[in-house]
PDB file of N, CA and C in Angstrom:
ATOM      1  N   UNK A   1       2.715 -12.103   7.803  1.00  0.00           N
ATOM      2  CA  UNK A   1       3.870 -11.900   6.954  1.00  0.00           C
ATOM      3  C   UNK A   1       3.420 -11.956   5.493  1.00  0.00           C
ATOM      4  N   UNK A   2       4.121 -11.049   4.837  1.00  0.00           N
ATOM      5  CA  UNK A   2       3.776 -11.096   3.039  1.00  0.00           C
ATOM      6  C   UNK A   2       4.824 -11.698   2.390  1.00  0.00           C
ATOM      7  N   UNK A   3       4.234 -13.146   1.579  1.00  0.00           N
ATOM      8  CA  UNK A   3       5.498 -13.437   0.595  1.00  0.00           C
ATOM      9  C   UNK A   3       4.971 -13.113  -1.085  1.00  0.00           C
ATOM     10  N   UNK A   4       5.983 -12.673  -1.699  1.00  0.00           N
ATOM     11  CA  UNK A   4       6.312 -12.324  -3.558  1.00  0.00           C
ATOM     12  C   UNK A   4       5.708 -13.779  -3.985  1.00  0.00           C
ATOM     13  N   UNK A   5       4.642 -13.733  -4.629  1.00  0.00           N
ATOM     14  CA  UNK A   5       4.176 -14.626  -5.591  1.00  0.00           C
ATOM     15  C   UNK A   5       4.671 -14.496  -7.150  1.00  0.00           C
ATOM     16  N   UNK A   6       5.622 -15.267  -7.485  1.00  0.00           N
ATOM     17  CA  UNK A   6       5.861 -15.182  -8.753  1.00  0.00           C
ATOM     18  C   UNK A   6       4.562 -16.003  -9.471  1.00  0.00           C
ATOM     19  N   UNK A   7       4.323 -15.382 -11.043  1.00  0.00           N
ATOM     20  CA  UNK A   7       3.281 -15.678 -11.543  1.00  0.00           C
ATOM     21  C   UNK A   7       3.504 -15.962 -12.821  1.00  0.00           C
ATOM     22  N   UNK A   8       3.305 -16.656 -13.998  1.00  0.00           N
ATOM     23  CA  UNK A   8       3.288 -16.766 -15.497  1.00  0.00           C
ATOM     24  C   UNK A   8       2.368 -17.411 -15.790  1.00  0.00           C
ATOM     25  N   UNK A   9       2.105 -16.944 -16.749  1.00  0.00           N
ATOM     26  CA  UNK A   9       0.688 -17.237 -17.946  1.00  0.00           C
ATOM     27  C   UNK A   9       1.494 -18.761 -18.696  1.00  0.00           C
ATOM     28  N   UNK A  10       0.913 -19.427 -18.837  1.00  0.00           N
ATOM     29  CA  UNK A  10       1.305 -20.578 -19.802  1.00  0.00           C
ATOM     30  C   UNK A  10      -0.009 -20.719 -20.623  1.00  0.00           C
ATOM     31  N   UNK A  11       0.169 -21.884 -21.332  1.00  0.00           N
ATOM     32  CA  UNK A  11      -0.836 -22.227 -22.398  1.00  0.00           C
ATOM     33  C   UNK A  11      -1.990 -22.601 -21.685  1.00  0.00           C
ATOM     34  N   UNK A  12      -2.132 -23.143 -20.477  1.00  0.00           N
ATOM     35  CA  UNK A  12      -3.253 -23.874 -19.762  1.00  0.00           C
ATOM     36  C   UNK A  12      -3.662 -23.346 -18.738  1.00  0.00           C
ATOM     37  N   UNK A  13      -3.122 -21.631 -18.441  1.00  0.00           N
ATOM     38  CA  UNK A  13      -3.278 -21.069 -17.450  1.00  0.00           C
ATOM     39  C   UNK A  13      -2.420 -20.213 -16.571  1.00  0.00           C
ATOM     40  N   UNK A  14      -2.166 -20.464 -15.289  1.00  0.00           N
ATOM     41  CA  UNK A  14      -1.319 -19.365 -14.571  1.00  0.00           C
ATOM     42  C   UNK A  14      -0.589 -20.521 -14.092  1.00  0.00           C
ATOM     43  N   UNK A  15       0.757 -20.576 -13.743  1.00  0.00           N
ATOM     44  CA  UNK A  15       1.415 -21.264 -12.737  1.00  0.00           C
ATOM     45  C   UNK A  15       2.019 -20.015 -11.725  1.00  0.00           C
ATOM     46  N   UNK A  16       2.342 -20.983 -10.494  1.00  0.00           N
ATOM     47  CA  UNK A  16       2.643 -19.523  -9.380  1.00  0.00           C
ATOM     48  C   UNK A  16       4.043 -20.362  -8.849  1.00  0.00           C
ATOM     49  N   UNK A  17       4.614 -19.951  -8.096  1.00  0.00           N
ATOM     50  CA  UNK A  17       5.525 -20.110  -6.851  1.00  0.00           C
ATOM     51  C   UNK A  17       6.128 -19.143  -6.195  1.00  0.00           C
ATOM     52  N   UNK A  18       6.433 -19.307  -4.657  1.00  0.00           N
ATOM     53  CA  UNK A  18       6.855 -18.630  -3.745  1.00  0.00           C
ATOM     54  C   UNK A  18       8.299 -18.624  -3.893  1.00  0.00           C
ATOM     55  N   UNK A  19       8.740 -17.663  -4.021  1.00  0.00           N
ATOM     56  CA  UNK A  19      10.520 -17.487  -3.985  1.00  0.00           C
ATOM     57  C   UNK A  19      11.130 -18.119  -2.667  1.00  0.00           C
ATOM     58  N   UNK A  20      10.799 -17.356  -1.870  1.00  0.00           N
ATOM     59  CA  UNK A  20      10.829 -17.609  -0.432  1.00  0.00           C
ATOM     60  C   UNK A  20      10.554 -18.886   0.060  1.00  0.00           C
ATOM     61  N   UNK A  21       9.771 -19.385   0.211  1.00  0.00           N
ATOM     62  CA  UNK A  21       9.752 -20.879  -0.087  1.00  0.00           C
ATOM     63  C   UNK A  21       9.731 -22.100  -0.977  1.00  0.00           C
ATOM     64  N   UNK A  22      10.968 -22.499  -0.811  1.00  0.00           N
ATOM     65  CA  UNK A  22      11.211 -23.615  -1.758  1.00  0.00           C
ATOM     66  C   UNK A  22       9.821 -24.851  -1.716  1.00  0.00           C
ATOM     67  N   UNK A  23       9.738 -24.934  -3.098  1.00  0.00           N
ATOM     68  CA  UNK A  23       8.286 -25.666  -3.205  1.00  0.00           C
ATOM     69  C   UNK A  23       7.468 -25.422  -3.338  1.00  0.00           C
ATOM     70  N   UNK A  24       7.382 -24.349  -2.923  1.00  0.00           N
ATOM     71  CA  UNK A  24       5.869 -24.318  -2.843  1.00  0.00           C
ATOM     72  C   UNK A  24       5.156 -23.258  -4.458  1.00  0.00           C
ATOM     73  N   UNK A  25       4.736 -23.956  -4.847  1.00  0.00           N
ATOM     74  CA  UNK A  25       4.007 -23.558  -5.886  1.00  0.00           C
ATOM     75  C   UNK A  25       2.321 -24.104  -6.139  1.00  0.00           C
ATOM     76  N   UNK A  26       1.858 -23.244  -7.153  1.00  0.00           N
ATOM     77  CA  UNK A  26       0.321 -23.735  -7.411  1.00  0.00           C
ATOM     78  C   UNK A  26       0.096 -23.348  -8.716  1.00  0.00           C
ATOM     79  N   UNK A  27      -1.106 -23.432  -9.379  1.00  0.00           N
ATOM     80  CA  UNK A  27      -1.632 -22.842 -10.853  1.00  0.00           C
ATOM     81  C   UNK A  27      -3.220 -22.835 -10.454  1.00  0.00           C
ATOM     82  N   UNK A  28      -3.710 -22.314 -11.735  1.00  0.00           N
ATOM     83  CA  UNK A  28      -5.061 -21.923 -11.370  1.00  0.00           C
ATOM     84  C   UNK A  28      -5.468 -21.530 -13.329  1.00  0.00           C
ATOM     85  N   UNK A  29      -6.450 -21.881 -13.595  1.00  0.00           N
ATOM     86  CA  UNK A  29      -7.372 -21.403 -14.700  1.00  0.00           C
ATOM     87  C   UNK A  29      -7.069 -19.940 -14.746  1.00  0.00           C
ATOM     88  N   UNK A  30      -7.695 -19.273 -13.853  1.00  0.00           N
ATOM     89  CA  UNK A  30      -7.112 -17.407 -14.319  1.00  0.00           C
ATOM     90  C   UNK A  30      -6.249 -17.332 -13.066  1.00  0.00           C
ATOM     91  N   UNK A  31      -5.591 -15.792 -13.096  1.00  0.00           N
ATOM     92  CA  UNK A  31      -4.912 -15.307 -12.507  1.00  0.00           C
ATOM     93  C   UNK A  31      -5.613 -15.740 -10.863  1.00  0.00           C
ATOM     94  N   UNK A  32      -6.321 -14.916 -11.228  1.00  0.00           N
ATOM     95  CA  UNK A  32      -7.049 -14.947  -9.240  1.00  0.00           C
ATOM     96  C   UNK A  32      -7.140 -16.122  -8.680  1.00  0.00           C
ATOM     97  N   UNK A  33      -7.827 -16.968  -9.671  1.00  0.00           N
ATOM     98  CA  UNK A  33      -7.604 -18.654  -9.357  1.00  0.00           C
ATOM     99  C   UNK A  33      -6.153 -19.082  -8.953  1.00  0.00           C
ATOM    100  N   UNK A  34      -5.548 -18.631  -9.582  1.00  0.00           N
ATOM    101  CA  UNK A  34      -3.641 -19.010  -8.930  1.00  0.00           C
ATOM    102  C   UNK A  34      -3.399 -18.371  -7.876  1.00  0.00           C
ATOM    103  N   UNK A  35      -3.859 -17.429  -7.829  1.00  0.00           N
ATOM    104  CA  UNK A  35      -3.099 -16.858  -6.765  1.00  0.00           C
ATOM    105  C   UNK A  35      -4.308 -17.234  -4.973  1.00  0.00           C
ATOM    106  N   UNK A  36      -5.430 -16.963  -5.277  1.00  0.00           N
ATOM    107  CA  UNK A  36      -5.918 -17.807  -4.185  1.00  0.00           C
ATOM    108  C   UNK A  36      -5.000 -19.193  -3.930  1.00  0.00           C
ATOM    109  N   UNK A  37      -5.441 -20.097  -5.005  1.00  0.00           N
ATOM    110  CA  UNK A  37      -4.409 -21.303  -4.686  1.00  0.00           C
ATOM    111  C   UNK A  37      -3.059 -20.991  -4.163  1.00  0.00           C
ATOM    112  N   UNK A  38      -2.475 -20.594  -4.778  1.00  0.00           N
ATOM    113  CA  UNK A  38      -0.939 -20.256  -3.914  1.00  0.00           C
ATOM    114  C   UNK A  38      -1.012 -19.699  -2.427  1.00  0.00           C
ATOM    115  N   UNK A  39      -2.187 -18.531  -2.036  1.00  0.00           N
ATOM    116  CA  UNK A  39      -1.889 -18.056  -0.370  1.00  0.00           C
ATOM    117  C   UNK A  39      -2.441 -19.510   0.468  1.00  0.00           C
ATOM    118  N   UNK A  40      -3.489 -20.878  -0.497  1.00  0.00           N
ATOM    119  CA  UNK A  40      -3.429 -21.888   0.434  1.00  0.00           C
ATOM    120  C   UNK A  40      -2.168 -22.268   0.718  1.00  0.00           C
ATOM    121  N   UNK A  41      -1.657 -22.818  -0.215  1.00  0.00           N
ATOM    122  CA  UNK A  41      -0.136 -23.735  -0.780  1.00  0.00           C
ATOM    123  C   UNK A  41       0.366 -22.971   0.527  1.00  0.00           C
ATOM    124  N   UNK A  42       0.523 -21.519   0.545  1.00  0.00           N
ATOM    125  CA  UNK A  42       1.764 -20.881   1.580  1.00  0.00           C
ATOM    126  C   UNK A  42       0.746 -21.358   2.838  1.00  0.00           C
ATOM    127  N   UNK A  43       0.039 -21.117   3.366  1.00  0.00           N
ATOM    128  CA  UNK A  43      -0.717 -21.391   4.701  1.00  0.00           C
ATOM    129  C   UNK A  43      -0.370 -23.195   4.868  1.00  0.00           C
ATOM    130  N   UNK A  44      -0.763 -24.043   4.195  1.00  0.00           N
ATOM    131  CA  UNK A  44      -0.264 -25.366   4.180  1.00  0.00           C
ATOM    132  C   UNK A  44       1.654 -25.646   3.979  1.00  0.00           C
ATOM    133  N   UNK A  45       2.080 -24.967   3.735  1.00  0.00           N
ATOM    134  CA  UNK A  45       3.280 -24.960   3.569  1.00  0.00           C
ATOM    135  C   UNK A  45       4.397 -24.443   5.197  1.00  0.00           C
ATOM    136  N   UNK A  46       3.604 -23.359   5.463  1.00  0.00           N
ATOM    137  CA  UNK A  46       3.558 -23.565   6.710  1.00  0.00           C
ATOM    138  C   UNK A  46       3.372 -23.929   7.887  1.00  0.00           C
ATOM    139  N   UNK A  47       2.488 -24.519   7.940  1.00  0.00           N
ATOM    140  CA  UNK A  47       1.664 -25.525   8.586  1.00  0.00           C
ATOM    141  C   UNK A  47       2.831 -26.406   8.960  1.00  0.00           C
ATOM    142  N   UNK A  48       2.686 -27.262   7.455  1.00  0.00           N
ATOM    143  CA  UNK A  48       3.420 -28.413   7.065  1.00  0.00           C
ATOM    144  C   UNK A  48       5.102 -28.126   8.290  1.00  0.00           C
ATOM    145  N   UNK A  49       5.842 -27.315   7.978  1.00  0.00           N
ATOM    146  CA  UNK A  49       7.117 -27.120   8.541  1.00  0.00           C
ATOM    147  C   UNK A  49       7.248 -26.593   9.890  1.00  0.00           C
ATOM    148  N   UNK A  50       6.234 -26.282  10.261  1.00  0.00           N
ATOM    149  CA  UNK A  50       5.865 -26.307  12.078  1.00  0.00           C
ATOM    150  C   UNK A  50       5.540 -27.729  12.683  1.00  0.00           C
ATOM    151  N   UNK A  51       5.910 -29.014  11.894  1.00  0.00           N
ATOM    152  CA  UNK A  51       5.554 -29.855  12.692  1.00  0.00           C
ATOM    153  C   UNK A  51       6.627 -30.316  13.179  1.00  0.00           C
TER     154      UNK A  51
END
């Protein structure tokens, strides 16, 4: 399944979060760095709510 990564630049980098799932967010130094981090966040996020 594909979820919409919302993304913004701030002063210290990228912050991310999933629309679709409440919570779940990440950041990262550059872009790619956030957004790797975020498809963990969603894989652990799922995880997490299958238990």
């Amino acid at each position: 399944m594909k979820y919409v990564i919302a993304i913004r630049k701030t002063k210290y980098g990228y912050d991310t979060h999933v629309p679709a799932l409440p919570g779940c967010h990440s950041q990262g130094d550059t872009e790619r760095e956030a957004i790797a981090n975020t498809c963990d966040a969603v894989l652990t996020y799922l995880d997490m709510t299958q238990l």
